[in-house]
C-alpha atoms as a PDB file:
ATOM      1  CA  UNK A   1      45.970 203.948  83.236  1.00  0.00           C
ATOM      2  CA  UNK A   2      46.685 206.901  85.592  1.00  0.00           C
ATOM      3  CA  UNK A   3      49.957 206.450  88.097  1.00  0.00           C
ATOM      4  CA  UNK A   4      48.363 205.610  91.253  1.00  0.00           C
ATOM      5  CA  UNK A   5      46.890 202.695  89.448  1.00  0.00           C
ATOM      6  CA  UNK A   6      50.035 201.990  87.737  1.00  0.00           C
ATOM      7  CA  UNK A   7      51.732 202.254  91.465  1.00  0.00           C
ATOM      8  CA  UNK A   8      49.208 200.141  93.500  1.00  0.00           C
ATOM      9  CA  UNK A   9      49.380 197.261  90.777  1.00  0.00           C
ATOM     10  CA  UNK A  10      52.974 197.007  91.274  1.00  0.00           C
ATOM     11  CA  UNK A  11      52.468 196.960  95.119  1.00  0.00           C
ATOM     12  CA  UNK A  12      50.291 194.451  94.614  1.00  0.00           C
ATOM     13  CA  UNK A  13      52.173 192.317  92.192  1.00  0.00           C
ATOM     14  CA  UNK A  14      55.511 193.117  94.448  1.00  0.00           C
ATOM     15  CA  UNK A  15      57.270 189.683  95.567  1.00  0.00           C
ATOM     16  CA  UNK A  16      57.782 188.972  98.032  1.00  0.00           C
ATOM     17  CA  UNK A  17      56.741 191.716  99.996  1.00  0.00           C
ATOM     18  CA  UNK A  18      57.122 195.826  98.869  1.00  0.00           C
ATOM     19  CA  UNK A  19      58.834 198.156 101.941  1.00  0.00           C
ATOM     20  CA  UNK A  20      57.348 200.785 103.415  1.00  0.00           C
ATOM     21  CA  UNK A  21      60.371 202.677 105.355  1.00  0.00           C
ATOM     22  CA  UNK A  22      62.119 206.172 106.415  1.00  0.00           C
ATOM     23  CA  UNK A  23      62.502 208.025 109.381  1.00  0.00           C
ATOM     24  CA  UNK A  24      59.610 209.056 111.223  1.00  0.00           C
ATOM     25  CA  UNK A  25      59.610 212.653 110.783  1.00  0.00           C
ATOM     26  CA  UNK A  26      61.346 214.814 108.229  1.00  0.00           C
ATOM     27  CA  UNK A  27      64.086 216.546 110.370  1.00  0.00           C
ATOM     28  CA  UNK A  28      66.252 218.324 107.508  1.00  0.00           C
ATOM     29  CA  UNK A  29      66.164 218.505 103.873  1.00  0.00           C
ATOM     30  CA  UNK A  30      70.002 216.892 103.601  1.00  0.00           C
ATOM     31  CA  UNK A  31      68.727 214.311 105.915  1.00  0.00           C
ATOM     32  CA  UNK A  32      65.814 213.075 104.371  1.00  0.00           C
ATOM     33  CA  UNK A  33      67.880 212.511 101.014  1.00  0.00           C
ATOM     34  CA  UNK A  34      70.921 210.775 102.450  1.00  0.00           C
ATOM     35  CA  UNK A  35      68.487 208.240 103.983  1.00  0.00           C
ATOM     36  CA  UNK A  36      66.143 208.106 101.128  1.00  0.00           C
ATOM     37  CA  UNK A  37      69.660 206.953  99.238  1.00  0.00           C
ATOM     38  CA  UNK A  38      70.989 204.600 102.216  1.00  0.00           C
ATOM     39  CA  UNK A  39      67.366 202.412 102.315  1.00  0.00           C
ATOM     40  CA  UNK A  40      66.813 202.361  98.346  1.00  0.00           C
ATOM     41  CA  UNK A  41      70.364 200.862  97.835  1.00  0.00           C
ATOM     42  CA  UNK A  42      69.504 198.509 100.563  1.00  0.00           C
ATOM     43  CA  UNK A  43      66.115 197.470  98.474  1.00  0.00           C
ATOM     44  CA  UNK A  44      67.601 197.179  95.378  1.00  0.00           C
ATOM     45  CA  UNK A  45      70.315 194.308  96.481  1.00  0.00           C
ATOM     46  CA  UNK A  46      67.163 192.322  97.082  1.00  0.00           C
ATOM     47  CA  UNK A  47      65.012 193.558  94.401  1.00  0.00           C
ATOM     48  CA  UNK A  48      62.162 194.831  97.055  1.00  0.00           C
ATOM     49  CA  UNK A  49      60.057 197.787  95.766  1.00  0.00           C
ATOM     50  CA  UNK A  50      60.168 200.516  98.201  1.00  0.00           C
ATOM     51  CA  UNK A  51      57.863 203.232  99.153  1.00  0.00           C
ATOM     52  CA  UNK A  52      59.921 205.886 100.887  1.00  0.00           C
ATOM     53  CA  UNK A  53      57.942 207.839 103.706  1.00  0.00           C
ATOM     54  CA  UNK A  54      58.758 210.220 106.129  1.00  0.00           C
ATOM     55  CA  UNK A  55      56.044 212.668 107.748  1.00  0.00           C
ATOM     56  CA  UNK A  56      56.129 216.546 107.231  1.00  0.00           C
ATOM     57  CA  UNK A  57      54.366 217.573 110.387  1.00  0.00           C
ATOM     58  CA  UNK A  58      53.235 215.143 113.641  1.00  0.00           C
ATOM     59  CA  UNK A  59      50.146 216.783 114.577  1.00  0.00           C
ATOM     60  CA  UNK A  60      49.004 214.127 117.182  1.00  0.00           C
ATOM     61  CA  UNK A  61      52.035 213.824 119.591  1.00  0.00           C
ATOM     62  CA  UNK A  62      51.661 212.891 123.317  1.00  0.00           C
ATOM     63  CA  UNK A  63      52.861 216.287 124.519  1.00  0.00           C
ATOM     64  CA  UNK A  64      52.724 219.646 122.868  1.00  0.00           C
ATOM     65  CA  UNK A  65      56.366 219.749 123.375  1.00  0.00           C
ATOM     66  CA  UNK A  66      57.255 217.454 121.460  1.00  0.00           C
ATOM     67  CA  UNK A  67      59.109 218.002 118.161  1.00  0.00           C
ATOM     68  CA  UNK A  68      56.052 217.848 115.316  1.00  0.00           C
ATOM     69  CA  UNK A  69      58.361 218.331 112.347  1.00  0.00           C
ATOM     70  CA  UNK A  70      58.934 221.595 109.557  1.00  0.00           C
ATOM     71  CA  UNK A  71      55.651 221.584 108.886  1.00  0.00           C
ATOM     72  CA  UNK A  72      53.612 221.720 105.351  1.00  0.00           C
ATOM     73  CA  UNK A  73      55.499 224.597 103.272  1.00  0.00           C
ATOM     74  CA  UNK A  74      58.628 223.538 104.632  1.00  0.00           C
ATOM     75  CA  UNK A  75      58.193 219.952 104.284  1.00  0.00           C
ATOM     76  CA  UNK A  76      56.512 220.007 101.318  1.00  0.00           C
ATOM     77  CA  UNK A  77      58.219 222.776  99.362  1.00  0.00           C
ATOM     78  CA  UNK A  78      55.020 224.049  99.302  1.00  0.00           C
ATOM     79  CA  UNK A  79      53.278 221.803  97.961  1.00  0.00           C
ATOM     80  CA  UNK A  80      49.943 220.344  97.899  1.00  0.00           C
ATOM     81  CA  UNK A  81      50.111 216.773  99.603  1.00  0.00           C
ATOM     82  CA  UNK A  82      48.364 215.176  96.620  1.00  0.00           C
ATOM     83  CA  UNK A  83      50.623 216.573  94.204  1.00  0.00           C
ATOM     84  CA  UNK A  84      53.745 215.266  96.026  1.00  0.00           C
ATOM     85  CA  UNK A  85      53.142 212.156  97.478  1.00  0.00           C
ATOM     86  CA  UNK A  86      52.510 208.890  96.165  1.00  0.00           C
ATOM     87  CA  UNK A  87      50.738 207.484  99.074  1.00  0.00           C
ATOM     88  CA  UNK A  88      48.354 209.201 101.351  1.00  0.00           C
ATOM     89  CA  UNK A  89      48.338 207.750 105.072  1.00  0.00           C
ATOM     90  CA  UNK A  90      45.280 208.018 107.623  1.00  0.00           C
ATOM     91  CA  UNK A  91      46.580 207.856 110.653  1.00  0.00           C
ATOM     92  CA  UNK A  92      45.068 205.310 113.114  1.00  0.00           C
ATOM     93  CA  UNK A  93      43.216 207.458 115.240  1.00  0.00           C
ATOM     94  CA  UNK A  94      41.100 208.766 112.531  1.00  0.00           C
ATOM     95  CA  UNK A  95      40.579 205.395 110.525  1.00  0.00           C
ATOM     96  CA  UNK A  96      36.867 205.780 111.098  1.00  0.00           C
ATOM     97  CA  UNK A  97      36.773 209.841 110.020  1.00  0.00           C
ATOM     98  CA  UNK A  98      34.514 209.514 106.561  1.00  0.00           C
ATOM     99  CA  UNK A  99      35.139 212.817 105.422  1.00  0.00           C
ATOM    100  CA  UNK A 100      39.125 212.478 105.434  1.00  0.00           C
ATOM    101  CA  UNK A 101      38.618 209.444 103.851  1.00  0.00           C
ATOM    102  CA  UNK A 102      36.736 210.832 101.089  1.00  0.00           C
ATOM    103  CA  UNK A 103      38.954 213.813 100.854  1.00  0.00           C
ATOM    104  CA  UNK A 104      42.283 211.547 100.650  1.00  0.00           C
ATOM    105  CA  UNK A 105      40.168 209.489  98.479  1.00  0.00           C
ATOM    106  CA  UNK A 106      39.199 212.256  96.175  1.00  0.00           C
ATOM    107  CA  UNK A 107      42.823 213.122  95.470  1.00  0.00           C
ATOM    108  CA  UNK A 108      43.064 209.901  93.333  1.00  0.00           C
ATOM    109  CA  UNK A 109      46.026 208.714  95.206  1.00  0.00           C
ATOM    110  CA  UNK A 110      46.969 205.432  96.907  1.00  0.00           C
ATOM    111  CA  UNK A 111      45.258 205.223 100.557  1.00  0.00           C
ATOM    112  CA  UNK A 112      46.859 203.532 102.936  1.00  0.00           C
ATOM    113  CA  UNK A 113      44.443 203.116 106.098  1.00  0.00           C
ATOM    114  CA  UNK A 114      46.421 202.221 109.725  1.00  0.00           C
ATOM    115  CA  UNK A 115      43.395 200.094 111.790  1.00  0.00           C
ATOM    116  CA  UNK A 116      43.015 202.235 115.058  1.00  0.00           C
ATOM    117  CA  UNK A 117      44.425 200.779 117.908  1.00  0.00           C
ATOM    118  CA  UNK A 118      41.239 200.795 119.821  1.00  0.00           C
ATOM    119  CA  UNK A 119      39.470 199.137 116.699  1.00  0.00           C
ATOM    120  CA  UNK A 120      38.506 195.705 115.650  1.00  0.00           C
ATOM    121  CA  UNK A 121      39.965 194.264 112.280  1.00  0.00           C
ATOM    122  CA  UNK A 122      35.912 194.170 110.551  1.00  0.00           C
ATOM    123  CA  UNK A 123      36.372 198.174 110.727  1.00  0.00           C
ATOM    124  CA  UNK A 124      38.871 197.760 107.778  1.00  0.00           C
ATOM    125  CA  UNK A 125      36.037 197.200 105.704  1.00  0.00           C
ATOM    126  CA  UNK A 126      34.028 200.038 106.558  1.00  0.00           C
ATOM    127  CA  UNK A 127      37.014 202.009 105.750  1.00  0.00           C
ATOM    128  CA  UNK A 128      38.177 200.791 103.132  1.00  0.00           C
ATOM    129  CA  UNK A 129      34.479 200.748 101.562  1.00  0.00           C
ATOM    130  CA  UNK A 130      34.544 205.059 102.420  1.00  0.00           C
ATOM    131  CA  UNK A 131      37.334 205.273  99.796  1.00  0.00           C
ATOM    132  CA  UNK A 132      35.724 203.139  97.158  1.00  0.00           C
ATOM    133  CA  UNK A 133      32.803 204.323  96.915  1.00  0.00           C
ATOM    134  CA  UNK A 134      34.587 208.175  97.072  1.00  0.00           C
ATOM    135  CA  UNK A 135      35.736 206.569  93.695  1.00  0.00           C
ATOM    136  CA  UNK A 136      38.949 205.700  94.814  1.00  0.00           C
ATOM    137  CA  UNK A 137      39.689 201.661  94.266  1.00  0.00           C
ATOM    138  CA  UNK A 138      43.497 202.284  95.231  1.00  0.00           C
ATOM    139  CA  UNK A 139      43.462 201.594  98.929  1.00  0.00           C
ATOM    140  CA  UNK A 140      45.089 199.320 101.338  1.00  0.00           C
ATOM    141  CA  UNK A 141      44.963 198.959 104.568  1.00  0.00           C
ATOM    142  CA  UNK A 142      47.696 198.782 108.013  1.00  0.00           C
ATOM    143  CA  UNK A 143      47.686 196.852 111.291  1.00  0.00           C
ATOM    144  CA  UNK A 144      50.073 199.006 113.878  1.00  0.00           C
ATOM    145  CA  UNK A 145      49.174 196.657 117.214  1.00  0.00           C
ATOM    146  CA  UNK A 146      46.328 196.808 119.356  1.00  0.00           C
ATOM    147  CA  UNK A 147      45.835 198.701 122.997  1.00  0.00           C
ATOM    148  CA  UNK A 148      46.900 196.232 125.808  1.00  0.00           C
ATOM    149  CA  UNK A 149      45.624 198.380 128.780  1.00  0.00           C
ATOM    150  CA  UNK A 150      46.809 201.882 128.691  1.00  0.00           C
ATOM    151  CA  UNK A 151      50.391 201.755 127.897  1.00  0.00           C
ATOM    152  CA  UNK A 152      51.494 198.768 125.790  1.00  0.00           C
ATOM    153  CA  UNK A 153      50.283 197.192 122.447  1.00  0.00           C
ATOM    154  CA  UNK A 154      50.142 193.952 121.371  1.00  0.00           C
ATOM    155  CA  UNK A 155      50.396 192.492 117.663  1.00  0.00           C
ATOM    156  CA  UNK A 156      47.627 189.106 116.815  1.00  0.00           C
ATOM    157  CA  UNK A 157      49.047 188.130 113.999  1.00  0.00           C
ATOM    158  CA  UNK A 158      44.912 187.067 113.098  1.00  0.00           C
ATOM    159  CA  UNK A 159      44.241 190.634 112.346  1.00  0.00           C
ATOM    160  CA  UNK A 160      46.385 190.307 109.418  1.00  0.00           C
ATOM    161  CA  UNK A 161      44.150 187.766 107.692  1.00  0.00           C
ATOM    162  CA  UNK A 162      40.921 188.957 109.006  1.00  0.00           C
ATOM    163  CA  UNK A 163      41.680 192.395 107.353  1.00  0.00           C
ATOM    164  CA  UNK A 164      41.611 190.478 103.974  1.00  0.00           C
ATOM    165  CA  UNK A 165      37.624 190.903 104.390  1.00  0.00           C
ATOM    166  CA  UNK A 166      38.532 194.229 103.099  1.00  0.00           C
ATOM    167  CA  UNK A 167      39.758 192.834  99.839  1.00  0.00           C
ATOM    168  CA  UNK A 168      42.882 195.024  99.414  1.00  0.00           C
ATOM    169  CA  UNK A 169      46.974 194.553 100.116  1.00  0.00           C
ATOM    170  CA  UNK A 170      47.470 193.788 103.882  1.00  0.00           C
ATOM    171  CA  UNK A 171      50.565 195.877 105.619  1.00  0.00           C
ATOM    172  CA  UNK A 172      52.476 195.419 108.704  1.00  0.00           C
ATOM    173  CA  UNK A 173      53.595 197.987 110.719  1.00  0.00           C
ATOM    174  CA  UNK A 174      56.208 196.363 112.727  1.00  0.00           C
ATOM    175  CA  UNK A 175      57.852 199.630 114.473  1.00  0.00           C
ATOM    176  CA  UNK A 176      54.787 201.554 115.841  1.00  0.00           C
ATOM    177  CA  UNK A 177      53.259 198.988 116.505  1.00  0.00           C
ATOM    178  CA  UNK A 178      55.755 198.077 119.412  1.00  0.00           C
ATOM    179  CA  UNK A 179      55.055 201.327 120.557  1.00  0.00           C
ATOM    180  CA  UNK A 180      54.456 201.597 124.331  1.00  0.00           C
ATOM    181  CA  UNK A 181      51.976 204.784 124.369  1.00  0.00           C
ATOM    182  CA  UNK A 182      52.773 208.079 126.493  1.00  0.00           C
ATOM    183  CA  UNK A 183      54.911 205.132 128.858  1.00  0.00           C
ATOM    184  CA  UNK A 184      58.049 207.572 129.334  1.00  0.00           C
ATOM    185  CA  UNK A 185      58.151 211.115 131.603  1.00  0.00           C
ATOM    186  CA  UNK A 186      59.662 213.909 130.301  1.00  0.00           C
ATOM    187  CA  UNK A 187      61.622 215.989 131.932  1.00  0.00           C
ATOM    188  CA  UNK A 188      60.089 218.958 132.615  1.00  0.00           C
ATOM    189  CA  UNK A 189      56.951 217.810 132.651  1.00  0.00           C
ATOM    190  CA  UNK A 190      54.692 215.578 130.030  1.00  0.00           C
ATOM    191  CA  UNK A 191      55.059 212.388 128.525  1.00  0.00           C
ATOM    192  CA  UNK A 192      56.451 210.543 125.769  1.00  0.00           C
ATOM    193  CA  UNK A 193      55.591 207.033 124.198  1.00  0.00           C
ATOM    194  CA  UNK A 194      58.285 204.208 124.726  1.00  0.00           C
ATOM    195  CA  UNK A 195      59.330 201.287 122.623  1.00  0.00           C
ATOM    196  CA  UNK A 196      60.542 197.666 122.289  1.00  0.00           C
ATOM    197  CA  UNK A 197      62.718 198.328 118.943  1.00  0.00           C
ATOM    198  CA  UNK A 198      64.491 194.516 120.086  1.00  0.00           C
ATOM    199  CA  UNK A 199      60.916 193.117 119.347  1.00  0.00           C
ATOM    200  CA  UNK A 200      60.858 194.665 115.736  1.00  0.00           C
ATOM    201  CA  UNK A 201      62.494 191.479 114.079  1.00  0.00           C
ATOM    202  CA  UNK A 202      59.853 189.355 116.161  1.00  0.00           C
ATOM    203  CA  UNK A 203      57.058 191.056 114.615  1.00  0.00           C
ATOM    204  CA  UNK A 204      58.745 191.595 111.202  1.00  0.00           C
ATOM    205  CA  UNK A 205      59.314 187.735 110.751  1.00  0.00           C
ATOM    206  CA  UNK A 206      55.535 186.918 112.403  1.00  0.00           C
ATOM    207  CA  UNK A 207      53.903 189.444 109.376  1.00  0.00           C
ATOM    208  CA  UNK A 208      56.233 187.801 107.061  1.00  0.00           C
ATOM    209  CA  UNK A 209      55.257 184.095 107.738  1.00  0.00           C
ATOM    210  CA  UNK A 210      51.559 185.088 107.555  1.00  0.00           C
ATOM    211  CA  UNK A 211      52.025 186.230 104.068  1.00  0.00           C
ATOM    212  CA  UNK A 212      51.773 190.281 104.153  1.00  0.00           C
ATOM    213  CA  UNK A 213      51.568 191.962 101.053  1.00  0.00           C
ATOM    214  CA  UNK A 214      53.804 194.935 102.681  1.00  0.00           C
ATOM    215  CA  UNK A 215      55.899 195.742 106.106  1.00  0.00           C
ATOM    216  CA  UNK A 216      56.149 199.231 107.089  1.00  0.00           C
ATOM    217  CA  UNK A 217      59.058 200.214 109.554  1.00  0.00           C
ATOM    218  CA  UNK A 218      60.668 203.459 110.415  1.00  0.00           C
ATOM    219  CA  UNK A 219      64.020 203.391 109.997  1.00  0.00           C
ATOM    220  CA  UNK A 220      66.901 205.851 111.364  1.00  0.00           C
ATOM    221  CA  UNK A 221      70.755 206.204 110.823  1.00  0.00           C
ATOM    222  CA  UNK A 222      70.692 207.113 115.047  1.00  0.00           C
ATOM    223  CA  UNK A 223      67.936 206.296 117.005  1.00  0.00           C
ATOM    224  CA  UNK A 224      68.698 207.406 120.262  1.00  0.00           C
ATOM    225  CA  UNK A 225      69.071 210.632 118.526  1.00  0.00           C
ATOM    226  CA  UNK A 226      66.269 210.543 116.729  1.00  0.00           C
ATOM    227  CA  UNK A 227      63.567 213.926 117.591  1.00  0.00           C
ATOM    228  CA  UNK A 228      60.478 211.521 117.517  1.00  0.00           C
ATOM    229  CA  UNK A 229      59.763 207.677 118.506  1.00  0.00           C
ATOM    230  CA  UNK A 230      63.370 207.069 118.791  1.00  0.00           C
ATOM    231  CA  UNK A 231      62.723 203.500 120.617  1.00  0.00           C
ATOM    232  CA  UNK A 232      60.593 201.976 117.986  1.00  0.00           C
ATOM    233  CA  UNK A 233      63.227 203.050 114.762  1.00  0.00           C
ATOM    234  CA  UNK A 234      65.115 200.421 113.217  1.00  0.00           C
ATOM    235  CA  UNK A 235      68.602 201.237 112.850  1.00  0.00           C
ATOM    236  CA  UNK A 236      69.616 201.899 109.201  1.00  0.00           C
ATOM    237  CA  UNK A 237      73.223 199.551 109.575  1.00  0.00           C
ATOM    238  CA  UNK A 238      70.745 196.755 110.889  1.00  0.00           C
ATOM    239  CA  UNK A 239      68.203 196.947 107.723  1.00  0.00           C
ATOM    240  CA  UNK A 240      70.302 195.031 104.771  1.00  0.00           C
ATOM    241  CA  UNK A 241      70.711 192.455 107.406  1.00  0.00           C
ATOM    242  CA  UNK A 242      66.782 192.343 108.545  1.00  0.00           C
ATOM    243  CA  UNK A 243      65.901 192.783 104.898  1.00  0.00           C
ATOM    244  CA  UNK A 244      67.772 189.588 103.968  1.00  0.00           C
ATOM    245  CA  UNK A 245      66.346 187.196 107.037  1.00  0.00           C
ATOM    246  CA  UNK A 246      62.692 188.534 105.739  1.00  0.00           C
ATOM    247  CA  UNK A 247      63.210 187.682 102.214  1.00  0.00           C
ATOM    248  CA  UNK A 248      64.152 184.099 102.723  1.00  0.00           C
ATOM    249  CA  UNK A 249      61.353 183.760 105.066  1.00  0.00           C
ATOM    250  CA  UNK A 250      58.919 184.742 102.730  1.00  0.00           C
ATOM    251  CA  UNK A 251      60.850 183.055  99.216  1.00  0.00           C
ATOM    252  CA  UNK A 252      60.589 179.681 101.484  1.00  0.00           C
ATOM    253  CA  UNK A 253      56.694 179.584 101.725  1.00  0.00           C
END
């Protein structure tokens, strides 16, 4: 059995969730370790199996100003994304886009599929069917909150069972999904999207109860320093103590 297979069998098995987490973006190579080290010592007190993520280069921010990342040689060492990462994320806006699908697919990796805002939970299975039949039966899919007119999201916690049509583990993203899209002015000029990082325990707990195979959240050592979505990171001294309300939610059911 190859290693993504291996991998997505223990994600699947993992109780009583697995953790998706990291900062956003990848903002320095010292960085990216120390918090890589800060969440997995976190995990392991609760035996959670942990996915570290952290993205090498934001190509769809709000305004072209924005901070995107180092980019895929620096990020990546050079690097090949399918020979470095574990996990291969489609972002939300292109959830539909059959071609990356089958590409991502093709690279034998773990897919992990965020539902499009705009989208209705049934497209999970159109997805999710792309990859498989690309020959890829490692997928899973990601609910990050729905549009709620042009500049807020809102999180119905009956996606997260509809999307079991799909037939694959069910995540939670509880941090972008609170997300309040291009809601903030930039100086300057341009926009930015706002948060409600306060709401991310609210969600977190709602996912848990339902009985989510994984939760996603971005998590940062200082937020309101933080180069990208600052307002929707969870603040790495607040995790252990999330972590631990979560778990006894979930053990309880």
């Amino acid at each position: 059995m190859d290693t993504s297979a291996v991998l997505f069998n223990q994600l699947k098995a993992a109780h009583p969730f697995f953790l998706l987490a990291g900062p956003n973006v990848i903002e320095s190579e010292d960085h990216i370790f120390r918090m890589a080290k800060h969440i997995k010592a976190i995990t392991s007190k609760f035996g959670l199996a942990l996915v570290f993520k952290s993205s090498f280069d934001k190509a769809n921010r709000t305004s072209s100003k924005s901070f995107r990342g180092p980019g895929l040689e620096e990020g990546l060492k050079c690097e090949a994304v399918g020979r470095v990462a574990d996990i291969i994320q489609i972002p939300a806006f292109l959830c539909r886009q059959t071609d990356l699908l089958v590409a991502a697919a093709k690279t034998g990796k773990i897919i992990n599929i965020k539902k499009g805002q705009f989208c209705a939970p049934s497209v999970m299975v159109n997805s999710t069917e792309k990859v498989r039949l690309a020959g890829n039966p490692n997928v899973m899919v990601c609910e990050r909150g729905t549009m709620f007119g042009y500049n807020d999201l809102i999180v119905d916690p009956r996606n997260f069972e509809w999307m079991r049509e799909a037939n694959c583990p069910i995540v939670a993203d509880v941090t972008h999904s609170l997300q309040q899209p291009a809601g903030k002015k930039l100086e300057g000029g341009g926009v930015a999207s706002g948060g409600l990082r306060e709401m991310i325990p609210c969600i977190a707990r709602t996912a848990v109860a339902v009985g989510v195979d994984g939760i996603f959240m971005e998590v940062h050592d200082d937020p309101l320093k933080a180069p990208v979505d600052g307002p929707t990171q969870w603040p790495l001294r607040h995790l252990e103590e999330l972590l631990e309300e979560l778990v006894a939610i979930a053990v309880s059911l």
